[in-house]
C-alpha atoms as a PDB file:
ATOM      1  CA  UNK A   1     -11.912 -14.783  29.929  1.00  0.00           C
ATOM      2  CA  UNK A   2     -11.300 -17.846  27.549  1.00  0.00           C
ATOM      3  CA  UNK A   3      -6.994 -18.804  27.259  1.00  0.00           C
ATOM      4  CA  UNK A   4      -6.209 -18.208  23.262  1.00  0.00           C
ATOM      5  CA  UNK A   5      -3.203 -19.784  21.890  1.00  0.00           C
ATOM      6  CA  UNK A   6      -2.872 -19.257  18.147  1.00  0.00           C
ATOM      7  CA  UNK A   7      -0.404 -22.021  16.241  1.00  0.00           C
ATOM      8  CA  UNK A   8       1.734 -20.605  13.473  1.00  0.00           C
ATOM      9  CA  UNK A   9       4.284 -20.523  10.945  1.00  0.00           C
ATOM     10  CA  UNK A  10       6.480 -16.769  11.439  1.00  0.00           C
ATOM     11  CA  UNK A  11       5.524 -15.384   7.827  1.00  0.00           C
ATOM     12  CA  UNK A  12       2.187 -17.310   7.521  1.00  0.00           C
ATOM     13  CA  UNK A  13      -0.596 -14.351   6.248  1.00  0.00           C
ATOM     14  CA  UNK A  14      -3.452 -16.738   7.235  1.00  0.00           C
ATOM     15  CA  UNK A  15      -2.334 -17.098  10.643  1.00  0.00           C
ATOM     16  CA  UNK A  16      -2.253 -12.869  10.668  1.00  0.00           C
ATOM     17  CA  UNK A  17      -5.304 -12.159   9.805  1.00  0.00           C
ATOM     18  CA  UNK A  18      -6.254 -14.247  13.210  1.00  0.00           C
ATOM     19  CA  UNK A  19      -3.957 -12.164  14.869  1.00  0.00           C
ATOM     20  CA  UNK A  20      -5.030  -8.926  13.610  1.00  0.00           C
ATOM     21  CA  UNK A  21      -8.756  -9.859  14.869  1.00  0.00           C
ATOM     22  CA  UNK A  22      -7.396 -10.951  18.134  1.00  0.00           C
ATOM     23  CA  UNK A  23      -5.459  -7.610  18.359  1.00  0.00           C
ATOM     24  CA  UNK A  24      -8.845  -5.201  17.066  1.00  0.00           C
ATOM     25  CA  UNK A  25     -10.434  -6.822  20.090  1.00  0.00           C
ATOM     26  CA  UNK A  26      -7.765  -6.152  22.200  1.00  0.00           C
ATOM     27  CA  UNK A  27      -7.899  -9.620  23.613  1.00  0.00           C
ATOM     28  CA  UNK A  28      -5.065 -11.242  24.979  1.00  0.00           C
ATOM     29  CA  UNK A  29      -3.302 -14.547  23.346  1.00  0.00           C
ATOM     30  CA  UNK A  30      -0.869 -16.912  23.145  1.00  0.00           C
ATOM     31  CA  UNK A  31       1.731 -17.063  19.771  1.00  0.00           C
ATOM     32  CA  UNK A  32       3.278 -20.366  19.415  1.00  0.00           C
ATOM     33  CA  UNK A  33       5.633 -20.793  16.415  1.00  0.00           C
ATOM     34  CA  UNK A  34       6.263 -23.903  14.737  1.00  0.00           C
ATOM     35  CA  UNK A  35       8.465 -24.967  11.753  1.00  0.00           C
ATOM     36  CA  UNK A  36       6.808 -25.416   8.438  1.00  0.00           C
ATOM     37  CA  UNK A  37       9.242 -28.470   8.140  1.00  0.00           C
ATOM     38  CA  UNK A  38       8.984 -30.412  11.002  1.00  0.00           C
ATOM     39  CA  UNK A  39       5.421 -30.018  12.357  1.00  0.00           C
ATOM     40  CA  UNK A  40       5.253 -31.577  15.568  1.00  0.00           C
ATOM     41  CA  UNK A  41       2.633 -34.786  16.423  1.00  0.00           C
ATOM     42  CA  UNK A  42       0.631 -32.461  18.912  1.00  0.00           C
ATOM     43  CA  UNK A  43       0.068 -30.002  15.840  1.00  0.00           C
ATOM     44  CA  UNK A  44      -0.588 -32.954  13.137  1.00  0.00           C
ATOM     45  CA  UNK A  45      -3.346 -33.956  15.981  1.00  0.00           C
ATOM     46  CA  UNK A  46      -5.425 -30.755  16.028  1.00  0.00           C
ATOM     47  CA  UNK A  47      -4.951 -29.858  12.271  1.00  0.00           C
ATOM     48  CA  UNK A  48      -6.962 -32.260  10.312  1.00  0.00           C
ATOM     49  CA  UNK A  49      -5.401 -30.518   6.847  1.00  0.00           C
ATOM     50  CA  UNK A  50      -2.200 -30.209   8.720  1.00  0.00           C
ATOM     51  CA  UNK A  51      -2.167 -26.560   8.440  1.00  0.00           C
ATOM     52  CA  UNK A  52      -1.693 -23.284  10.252  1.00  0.00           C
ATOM     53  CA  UNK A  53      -3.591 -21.799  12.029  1.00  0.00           C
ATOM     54  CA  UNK A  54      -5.547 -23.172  14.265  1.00  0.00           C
ATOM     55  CA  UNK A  55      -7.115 -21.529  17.473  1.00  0.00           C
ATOM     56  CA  UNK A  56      -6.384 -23.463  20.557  1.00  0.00           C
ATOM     57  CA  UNK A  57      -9.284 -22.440  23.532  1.00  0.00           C
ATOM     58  CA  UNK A  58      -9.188 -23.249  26.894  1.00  0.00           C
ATOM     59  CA  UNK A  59      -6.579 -25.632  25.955  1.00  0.00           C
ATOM     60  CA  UNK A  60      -9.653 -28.105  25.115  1.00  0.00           C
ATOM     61  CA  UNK A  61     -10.963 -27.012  21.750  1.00  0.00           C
ATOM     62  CA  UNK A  62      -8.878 -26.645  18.502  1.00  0.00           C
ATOM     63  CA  UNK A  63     -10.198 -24.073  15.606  1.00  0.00           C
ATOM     64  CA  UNK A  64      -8.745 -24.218  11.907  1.00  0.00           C
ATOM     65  CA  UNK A  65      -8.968 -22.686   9.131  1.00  0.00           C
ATOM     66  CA  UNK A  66      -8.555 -19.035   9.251  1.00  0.00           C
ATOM     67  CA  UNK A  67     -12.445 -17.479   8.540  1.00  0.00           C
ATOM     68  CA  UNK A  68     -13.681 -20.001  10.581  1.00  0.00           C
ATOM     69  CA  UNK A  69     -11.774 -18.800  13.320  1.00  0.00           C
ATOM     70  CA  UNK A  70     -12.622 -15.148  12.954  1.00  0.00           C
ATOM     71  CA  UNK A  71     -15.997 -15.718  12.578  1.00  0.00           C
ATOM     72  CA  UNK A  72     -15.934 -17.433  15.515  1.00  0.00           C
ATOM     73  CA  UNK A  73     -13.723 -14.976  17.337  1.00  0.00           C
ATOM     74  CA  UNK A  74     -16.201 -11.749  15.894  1.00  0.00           C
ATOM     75  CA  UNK A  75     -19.363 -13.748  17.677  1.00  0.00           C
ATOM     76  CA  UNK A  76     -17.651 -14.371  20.757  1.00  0.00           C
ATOM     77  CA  UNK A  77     -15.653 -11.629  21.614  1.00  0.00           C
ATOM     78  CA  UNK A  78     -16.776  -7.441  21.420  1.00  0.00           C
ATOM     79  CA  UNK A  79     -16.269  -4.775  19.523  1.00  0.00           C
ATOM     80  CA  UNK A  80     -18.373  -6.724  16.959  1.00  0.00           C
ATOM     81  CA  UNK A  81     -16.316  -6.216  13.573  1.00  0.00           C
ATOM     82  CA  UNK A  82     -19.147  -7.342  10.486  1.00  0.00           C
ATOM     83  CA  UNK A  83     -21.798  -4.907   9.853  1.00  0.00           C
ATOM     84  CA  UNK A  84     -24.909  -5.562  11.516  1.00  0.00           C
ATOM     85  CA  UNK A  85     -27.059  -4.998   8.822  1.00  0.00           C
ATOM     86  CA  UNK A  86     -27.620  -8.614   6.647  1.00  0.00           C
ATOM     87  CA  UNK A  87     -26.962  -7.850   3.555  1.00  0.00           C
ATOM     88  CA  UNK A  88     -23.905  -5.732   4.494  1.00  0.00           C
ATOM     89  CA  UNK A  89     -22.535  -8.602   6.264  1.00  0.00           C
ATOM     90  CA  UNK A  90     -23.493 -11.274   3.839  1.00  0.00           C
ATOM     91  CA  UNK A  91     -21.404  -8.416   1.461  1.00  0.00           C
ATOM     92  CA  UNK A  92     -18.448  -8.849   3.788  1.00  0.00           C
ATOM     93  CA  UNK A  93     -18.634 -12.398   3.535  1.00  0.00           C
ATOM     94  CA  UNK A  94     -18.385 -12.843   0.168  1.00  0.00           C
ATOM     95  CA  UNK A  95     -15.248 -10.567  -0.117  1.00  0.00           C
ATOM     96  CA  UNK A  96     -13.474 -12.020   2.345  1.00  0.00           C
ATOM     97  CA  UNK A  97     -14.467 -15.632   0.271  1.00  0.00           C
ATOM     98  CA  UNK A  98     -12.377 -13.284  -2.697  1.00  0.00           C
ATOM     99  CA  UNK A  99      -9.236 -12.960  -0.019  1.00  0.00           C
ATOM    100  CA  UNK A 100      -8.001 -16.429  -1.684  1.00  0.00           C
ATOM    101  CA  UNK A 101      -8.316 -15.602  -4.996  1.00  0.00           C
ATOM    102  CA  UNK A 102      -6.858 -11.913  -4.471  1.00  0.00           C
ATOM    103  CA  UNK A 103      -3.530 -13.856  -2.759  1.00  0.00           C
ATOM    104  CA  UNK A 104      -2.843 -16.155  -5.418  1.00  0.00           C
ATOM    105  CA  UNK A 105      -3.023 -13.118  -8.242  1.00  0.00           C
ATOM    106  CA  UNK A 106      -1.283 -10.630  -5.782  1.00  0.00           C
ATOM    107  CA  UNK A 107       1.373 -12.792  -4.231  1.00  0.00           C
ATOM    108  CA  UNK A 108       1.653 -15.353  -7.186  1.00  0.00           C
ATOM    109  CA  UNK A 109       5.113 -14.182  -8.655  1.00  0.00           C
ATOM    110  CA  UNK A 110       6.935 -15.111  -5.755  1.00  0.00           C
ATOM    111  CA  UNK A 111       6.483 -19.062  -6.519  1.00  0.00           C
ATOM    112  CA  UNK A 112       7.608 -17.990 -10.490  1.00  0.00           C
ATOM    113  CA  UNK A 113      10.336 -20.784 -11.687  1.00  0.00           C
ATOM    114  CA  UNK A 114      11.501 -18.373 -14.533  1.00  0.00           C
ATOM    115  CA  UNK A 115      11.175 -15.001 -15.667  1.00  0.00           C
ATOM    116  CA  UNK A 116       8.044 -16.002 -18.119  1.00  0.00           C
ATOM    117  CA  UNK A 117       6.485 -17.741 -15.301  1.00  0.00           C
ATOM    118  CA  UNK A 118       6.727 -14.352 -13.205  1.00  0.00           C
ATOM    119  CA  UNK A 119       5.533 -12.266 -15.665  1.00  0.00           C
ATOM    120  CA  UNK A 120       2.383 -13.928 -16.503  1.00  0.00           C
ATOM    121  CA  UNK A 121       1.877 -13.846 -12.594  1.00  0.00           C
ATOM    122  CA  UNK A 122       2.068 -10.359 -12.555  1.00  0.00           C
ATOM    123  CA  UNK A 123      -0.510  -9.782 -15.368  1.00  0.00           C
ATOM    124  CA  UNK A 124      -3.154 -10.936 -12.712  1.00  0.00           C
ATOM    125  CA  UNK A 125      -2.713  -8.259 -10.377  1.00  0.00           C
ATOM    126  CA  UNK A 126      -4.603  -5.707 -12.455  1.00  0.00           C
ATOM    127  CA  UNK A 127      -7.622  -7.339 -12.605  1.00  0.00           C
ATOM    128  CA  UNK A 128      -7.513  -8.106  -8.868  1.00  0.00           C
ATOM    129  CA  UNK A 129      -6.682  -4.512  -8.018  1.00  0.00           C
ATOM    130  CA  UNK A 130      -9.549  -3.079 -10.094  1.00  0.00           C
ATOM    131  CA  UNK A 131     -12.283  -5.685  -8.347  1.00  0.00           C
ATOM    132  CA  UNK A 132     -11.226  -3.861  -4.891  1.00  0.00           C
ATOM    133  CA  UNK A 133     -10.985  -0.451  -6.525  1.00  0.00           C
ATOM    134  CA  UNK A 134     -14.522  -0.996  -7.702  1.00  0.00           C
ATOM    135  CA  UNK A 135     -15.813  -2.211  -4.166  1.00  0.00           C
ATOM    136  CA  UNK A 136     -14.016   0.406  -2.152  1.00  0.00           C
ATOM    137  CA  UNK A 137     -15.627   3.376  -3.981  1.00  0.00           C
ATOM    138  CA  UNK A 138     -19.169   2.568  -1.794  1.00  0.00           C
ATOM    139  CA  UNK A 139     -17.616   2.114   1.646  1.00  0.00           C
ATOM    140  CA  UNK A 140     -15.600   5.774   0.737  1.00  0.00           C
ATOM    141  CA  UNK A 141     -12.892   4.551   3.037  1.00  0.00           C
ATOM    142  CA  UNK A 142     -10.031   4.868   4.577  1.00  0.00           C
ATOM    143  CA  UNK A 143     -11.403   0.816   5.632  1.00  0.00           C
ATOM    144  CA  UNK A 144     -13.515  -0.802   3.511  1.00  0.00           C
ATOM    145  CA  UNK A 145     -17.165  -0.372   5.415  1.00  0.00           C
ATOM    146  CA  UNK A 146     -16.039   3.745   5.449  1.00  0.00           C
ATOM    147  CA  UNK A 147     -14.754   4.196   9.372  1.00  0.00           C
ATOM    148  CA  UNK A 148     -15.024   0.897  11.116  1.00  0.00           C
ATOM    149  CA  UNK A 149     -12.743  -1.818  10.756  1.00  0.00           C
ATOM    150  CA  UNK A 150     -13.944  -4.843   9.259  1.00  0.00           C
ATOM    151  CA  UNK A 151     -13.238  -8.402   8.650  1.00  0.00           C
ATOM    152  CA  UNK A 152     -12.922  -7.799   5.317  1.00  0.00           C
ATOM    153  CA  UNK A 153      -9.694  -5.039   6.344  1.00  0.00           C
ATOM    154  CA  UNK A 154      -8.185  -7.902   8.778  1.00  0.00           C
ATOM    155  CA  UNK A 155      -8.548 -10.226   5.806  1.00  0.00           C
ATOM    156  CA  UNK A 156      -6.737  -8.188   3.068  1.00  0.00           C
ATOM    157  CA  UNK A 157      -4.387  -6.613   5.372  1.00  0.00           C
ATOM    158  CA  UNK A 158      -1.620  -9.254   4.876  1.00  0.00           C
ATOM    159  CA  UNK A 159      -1.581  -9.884   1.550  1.00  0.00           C
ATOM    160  CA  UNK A 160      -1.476  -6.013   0.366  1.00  0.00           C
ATOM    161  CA  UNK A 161       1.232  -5.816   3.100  1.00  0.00           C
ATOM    162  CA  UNK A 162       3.035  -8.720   0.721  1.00  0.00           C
ATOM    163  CA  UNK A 163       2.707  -6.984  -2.759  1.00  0.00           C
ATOM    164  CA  UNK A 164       4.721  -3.986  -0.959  1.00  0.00           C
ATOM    165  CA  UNK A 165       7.106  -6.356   0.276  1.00  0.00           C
ATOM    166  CA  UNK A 166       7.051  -7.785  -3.393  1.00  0.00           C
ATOM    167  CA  UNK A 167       7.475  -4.569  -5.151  1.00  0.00           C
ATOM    168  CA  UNK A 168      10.703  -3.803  -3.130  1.00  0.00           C
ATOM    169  CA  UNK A 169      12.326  -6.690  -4.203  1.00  0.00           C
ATOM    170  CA  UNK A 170      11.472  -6.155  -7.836  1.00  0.00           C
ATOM    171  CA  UNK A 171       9.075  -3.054  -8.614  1.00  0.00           C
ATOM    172  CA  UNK A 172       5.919  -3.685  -9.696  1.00  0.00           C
ATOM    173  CA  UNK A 173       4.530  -0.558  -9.834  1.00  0.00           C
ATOM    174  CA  UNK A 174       1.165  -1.453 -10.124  1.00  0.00           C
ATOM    175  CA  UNK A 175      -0.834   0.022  -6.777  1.00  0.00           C
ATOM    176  CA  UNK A 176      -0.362   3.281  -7.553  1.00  0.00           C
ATOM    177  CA  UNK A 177      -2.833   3.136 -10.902  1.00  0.00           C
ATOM    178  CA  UNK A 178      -5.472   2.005  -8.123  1.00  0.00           C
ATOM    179  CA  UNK A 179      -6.050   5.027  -5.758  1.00  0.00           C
ATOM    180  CA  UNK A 180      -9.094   4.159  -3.431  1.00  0.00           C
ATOM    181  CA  UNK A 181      -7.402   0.915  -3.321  1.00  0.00           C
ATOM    182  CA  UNK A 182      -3.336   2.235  -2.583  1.00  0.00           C
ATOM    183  CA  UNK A 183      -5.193   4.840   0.430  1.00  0.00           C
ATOM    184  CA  UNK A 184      -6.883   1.657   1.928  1.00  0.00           C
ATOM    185  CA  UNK A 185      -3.440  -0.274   1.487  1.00  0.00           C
ATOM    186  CA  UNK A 186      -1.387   2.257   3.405  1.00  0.00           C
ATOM    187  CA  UNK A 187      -4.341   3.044   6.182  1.00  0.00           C
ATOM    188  CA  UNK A 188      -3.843  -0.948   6.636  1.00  0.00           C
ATOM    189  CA  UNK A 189       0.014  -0.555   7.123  1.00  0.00           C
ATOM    190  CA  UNK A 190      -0.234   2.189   9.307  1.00  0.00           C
ATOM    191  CA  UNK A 191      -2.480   0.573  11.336  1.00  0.00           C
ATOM    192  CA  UNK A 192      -0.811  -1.529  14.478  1.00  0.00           C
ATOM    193  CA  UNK A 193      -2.934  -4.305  14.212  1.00  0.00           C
ATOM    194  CA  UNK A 194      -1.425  -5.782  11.188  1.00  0.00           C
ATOM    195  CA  UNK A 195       2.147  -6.265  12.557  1.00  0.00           C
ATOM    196  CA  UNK A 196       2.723  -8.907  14.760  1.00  0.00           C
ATOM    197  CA  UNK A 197       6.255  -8.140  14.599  1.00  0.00           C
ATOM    198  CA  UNK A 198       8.750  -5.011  14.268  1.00  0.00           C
ATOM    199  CA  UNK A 199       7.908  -4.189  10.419  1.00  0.00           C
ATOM    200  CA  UNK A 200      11.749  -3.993   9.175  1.00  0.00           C
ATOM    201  CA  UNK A 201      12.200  -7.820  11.054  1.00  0.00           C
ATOM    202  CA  UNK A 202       9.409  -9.372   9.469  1.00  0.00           C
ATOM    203  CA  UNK A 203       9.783  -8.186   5.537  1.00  0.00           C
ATOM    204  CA  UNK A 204      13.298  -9.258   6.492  1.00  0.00           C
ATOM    205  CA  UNK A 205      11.400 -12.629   7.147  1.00  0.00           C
ATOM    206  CA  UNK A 206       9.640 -12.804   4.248  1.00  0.00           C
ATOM    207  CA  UNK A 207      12.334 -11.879   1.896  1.00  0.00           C
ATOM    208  CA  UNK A 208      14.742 -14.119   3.655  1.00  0.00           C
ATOM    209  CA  UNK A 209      11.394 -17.292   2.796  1.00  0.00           C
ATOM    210  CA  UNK A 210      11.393 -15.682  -0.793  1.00  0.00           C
ATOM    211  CA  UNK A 211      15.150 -16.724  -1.204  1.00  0.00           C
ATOM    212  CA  UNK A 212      15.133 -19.975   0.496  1.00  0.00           C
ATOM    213  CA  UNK A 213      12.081 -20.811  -2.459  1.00  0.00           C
ATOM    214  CA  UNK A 214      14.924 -20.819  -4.904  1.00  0.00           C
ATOM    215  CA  UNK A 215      12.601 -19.378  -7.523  1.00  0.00           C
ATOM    216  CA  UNK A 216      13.116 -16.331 -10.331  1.00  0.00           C
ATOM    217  CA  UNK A 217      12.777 -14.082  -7.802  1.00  0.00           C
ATOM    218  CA  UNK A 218      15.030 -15.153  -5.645  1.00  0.00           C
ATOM    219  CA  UNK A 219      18.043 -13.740  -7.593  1.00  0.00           C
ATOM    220  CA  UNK A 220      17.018  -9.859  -6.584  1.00  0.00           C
ATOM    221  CA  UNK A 221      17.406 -10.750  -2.763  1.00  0.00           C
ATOM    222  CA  UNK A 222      20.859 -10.469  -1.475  1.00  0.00           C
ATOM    223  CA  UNK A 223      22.119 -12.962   0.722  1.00  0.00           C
ATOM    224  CA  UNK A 224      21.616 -12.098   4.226  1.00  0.00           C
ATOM    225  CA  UNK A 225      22.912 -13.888   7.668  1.00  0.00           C
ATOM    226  CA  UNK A 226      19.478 -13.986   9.392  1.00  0.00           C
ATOM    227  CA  UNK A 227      17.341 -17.194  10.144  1.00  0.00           C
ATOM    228  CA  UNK A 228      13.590 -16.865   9.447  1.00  0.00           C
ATOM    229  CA  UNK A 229      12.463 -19.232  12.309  1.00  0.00           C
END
């Protein structure tokens, strides 16, 4: 079996939707942590955008950017995760090509500088919810294909788990309006793939990131003694 060692920030979602495919297949790996601000010479020199993560095999070939590497990981390594029917998986594709675009509306508010700022982040999420609540009603869930996990469910995973993170720092109240899509959401957070740490640790994590951004947000977070890396 091929060595895995996945680079990564703590908090970083793109890094955990590697992990979460790594973890459907039950494969072993390798986490190795790094600090966002002081990335080491051995990193800069597999990470031609200087970014996490990247996919380290066999210690002789470096992976980045985060579909590439779970395409590459669904080819390579059983239970097969996209749809084997074409147009299904070309489907699949082309949602998880939305995952960006759903991040930046979702997650947005948290990188607010004032309170106008934060609102006009937050008027994005509707329109992002109701594109999923639209493409969940075919699969008839609790994942997005119906029964079997997906690429598209490993993609999406960490960035719904971040607009619950966001809504108990400030409500939001938003995901309840979307049904198909708040049953996927929690289905997702029950699941153990998503977590690649205790739950209560890592929103303490992320919170603990949120404050250190020293943005509008950052007010509702109470000062806590815990160090993120």
């Amino acid at each position: 079996m091929a060595k895995y060692l996945l680079v990564s920030f703590k908090t970083c979602p793109w890094v955990q939707r590697a992990a979460i495919v790594l973890r459907e297949k039950n494969t072993p790996f390798e986490f190795r942590h790094i600090e966002p601000d002081n990335r080491p010479d051995w990193f800069l020199a597999i990470s031609p955008h200087k970014k996490v993560p990247v996919l380290r095999i066999d210690d002789k070939v470096s992976l980045f950017e985060s579909n590439a590497i779970n395409e590459y990981l669904d080819e390579t390594i059983a239970p097969r995760l996209h749809p084997d029917d074409p147009v299904e998986r070309a489907l699949n594709r082309a949602w998880t090509d939305y995952v960006p675009t759903f991040a930046e509306s979702v997650t947005g508010m948290a990188y607010a500088d004032d309170e106008a700022a934060y609102n006009k982040a937050a008027a994005k999420i509707p329109g992002a919810f109701e594109r999923l609540e639209r493409a969940l009603e075919k699969g008839g869930g609790p994942l997005f294909n119906g029964a079997k996990y997906s690429l598209v469910d490993a993609g999406y995973a960490p960035f719904l788990q971040r607009y619950y993170f966001l809504d108990r720092i400030r409500p939001i109240g938003l995901i309840g309006k979307y049904p198909r899509l708040q049953a996927w959401a929690e289905t997702l957070m029950k699941r153990p793939s998503t977590h690649s740490f205790p739950e209560a640790e890592f929103e303490a994590l992320y919170r603990l990131n949120v404050k250190r951004r020293n943005k509008w947000l950052s007010q509702f977070i109470a000062d806590v003694a815990v160090a993120a890396e």
